[in-house]
N, C-alpha and C. Protein backbone atom coordinates (compact mmCIF):
# COMPACT_ATOMS: atom_id res chain seq x y z
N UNK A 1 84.61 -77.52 164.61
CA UNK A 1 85.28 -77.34 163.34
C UNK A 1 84.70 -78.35 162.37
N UNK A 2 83.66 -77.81 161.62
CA UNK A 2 82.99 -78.91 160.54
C UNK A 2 83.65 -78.54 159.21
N UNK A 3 84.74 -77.78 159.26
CA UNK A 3 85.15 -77.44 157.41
C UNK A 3 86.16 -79.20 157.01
N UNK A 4 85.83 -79.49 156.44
CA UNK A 4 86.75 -80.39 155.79
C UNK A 4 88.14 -80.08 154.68
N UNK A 5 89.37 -80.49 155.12
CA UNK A 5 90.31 -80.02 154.76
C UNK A 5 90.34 -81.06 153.55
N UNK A 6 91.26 -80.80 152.28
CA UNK A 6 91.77 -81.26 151.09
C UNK A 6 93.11 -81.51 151.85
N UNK A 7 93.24 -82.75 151.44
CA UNK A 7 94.63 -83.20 152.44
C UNK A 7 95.82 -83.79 150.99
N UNK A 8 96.81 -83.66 150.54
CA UNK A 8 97.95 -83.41 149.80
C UNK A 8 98.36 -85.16 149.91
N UNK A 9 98.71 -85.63 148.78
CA UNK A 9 98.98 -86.65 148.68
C UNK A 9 100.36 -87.30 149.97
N UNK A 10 100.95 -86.09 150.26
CA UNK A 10 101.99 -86.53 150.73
C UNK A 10 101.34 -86.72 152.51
N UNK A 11 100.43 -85.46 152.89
CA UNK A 11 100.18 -85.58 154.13
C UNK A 11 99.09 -87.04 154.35
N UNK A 12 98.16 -87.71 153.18
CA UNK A 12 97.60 -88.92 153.18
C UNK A 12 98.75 -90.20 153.62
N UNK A 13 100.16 -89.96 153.18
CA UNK A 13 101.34 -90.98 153.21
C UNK A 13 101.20 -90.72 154.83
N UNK A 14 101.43 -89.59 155.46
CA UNK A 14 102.19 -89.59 156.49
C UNK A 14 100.96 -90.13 157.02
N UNK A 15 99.61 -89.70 156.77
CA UNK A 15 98.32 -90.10 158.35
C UNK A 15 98.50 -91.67 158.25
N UNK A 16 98.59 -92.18 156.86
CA UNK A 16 98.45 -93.72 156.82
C UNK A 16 99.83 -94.63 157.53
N UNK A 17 100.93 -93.66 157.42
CA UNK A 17 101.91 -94.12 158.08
C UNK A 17 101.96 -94.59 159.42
N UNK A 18 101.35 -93.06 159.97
CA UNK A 18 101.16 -93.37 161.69
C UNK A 18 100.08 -94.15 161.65
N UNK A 19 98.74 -94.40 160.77
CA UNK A 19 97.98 -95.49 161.37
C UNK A 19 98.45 -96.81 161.44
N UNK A 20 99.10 -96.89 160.42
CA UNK A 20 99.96 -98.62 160.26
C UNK A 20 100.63 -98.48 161.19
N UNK A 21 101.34 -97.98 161.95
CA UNK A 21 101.88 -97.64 163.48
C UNK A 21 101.44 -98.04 164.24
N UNK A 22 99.98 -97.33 164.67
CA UNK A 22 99.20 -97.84 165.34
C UNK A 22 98.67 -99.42 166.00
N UNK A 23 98.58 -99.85 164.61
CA UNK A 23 98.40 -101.50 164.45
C UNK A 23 99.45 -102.06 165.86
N UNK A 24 98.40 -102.84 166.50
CA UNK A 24 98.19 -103.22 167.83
C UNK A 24 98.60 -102.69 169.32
N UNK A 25 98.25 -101.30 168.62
CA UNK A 25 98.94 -100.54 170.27
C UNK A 25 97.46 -99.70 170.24
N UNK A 26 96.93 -99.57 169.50
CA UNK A 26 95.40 -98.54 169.23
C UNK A 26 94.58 -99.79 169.17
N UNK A 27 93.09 -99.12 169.81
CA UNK A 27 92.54 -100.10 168.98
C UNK A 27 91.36 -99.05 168.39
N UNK A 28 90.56 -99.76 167.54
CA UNK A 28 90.09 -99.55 166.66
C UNK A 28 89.21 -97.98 166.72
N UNK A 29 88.67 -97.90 168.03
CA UNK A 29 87.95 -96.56 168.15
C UNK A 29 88.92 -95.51 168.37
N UNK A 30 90.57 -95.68 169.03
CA UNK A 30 90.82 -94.75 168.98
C UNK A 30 92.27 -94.29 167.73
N UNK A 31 92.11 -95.22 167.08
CA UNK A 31 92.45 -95.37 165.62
C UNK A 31 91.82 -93.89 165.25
N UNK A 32 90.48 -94.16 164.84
CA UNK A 32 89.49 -93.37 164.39
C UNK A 32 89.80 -91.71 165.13
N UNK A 33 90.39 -91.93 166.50
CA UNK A 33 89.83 -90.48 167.06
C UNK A 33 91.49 -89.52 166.44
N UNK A 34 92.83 -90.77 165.90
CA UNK A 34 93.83 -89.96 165.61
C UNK A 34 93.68 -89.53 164.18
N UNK A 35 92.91 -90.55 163.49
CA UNK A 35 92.38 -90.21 162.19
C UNK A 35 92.05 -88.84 161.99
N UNK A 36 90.97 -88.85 162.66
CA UNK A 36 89.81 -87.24 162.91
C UNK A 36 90.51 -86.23 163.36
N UNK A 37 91.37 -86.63 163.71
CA UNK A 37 92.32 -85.23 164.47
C UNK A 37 93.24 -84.97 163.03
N UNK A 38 93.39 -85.68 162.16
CA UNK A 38 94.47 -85.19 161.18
C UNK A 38 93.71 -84.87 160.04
N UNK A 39 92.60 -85.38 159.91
CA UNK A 39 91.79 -84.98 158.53
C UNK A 39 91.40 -83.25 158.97
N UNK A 40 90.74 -82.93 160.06
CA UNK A 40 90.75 -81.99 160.91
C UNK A 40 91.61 -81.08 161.17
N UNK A 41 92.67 -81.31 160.66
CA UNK A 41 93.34 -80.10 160.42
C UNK A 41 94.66 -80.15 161.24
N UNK A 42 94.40 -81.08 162.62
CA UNK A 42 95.66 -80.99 163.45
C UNK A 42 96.71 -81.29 163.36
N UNK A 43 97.79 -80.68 163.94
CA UNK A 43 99.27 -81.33 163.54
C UNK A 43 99.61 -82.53 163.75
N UNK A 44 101.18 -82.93 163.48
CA UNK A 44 101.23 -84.41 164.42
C UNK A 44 101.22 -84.21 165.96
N UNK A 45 101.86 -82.35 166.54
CA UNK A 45 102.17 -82.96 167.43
C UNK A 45 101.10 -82.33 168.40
N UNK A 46 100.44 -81.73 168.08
CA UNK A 46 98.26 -81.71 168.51
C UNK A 46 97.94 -82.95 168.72
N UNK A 47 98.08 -83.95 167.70
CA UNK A 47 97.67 -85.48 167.33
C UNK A 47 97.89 -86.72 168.81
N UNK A 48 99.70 -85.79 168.47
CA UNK A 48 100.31 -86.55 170.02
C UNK A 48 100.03 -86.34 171.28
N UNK A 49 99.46 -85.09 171.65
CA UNK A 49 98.98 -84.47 172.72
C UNK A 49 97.17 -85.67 173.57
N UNK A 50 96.98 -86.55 172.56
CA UNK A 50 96.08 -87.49 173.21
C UNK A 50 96.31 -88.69 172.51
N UNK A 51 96.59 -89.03 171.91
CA UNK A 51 97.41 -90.37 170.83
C UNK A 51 98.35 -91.12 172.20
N UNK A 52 97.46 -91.40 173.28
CA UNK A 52 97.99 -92.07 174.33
C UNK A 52 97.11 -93.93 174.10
N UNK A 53 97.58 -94.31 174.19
CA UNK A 53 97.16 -96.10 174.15
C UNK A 53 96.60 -96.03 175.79
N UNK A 54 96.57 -95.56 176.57
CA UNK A 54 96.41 -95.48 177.84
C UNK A 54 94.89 -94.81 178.18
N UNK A 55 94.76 -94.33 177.79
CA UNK A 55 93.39 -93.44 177.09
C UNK A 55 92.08 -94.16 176.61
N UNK A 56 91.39 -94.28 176.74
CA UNK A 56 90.14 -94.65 176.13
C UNK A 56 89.33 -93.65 174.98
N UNK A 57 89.13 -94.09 173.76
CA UNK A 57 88.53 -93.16 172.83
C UNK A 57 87.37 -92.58 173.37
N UNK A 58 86.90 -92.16 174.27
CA UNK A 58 86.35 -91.31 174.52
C UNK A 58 86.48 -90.11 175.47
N UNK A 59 87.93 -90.34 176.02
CA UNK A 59 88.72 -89.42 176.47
C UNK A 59 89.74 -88.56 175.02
N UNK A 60 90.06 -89.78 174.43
CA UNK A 60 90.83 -89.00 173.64
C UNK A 60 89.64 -88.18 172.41
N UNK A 61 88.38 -88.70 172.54
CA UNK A 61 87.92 -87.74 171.44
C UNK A 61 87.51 -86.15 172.66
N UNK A 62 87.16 -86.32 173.31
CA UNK A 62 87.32 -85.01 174.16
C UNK A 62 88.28 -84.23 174.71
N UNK A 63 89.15 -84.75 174.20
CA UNK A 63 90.48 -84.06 173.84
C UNK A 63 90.81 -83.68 172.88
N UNK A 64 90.46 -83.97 171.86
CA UNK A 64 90.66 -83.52 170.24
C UNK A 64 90.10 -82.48 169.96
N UNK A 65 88.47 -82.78 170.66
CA UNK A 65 87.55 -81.73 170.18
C UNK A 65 87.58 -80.29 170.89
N UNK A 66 88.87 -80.68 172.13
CA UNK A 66 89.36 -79.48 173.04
C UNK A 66 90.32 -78.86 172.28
N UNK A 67 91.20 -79.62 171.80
CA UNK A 67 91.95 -78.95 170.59
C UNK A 67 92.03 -78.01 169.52
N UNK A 68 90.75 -78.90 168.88
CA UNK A 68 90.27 -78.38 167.97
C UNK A 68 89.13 -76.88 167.98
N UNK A 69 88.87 -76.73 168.93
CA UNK A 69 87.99 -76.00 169.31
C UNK A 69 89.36 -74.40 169.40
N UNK A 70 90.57 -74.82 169.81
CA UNK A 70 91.69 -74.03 170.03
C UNK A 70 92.28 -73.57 168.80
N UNK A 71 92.11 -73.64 168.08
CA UNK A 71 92.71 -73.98 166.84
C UNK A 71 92.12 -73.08 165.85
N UNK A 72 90.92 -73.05 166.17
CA UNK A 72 89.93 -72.06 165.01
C UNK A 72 90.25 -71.29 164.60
């Protein structure tokens, strides 16, 4: 999924919300992989489906991109 979504001032509040969330339970790469999952189109609760701290960002980006691939 390479289309890039126009994301609504209000849904920018909510992604920045959960990233400030994030702050010290994520770290930085997989920050990025819940990021990509919401610019991308996914819901929160797609988002939550690998938005595990337990996870290593490169599990959770192959999970996203399993997602996302579902989604089309």
């Amino acid at each position: 999924m390479n289309e890039r979504f126009i994301l609504t001032d209000e849904e920018k509040e909510v992604i920045n919300e959960v990233i400030e969330r994030c702050r010290g339970i994520f770290d930085a790469l997989q920050k990025e992989q819940i990021y990509l999952g919401f610019v991308n189109g996914l819901t929160l609760e797609q988002v939550q489906v690998y938005a595990k701290p337990e996870l290593p960002s490169e599990q959770m980006y192959l999970m996203r991109i399993e997602i996302q691939s579902k989604t089309k």
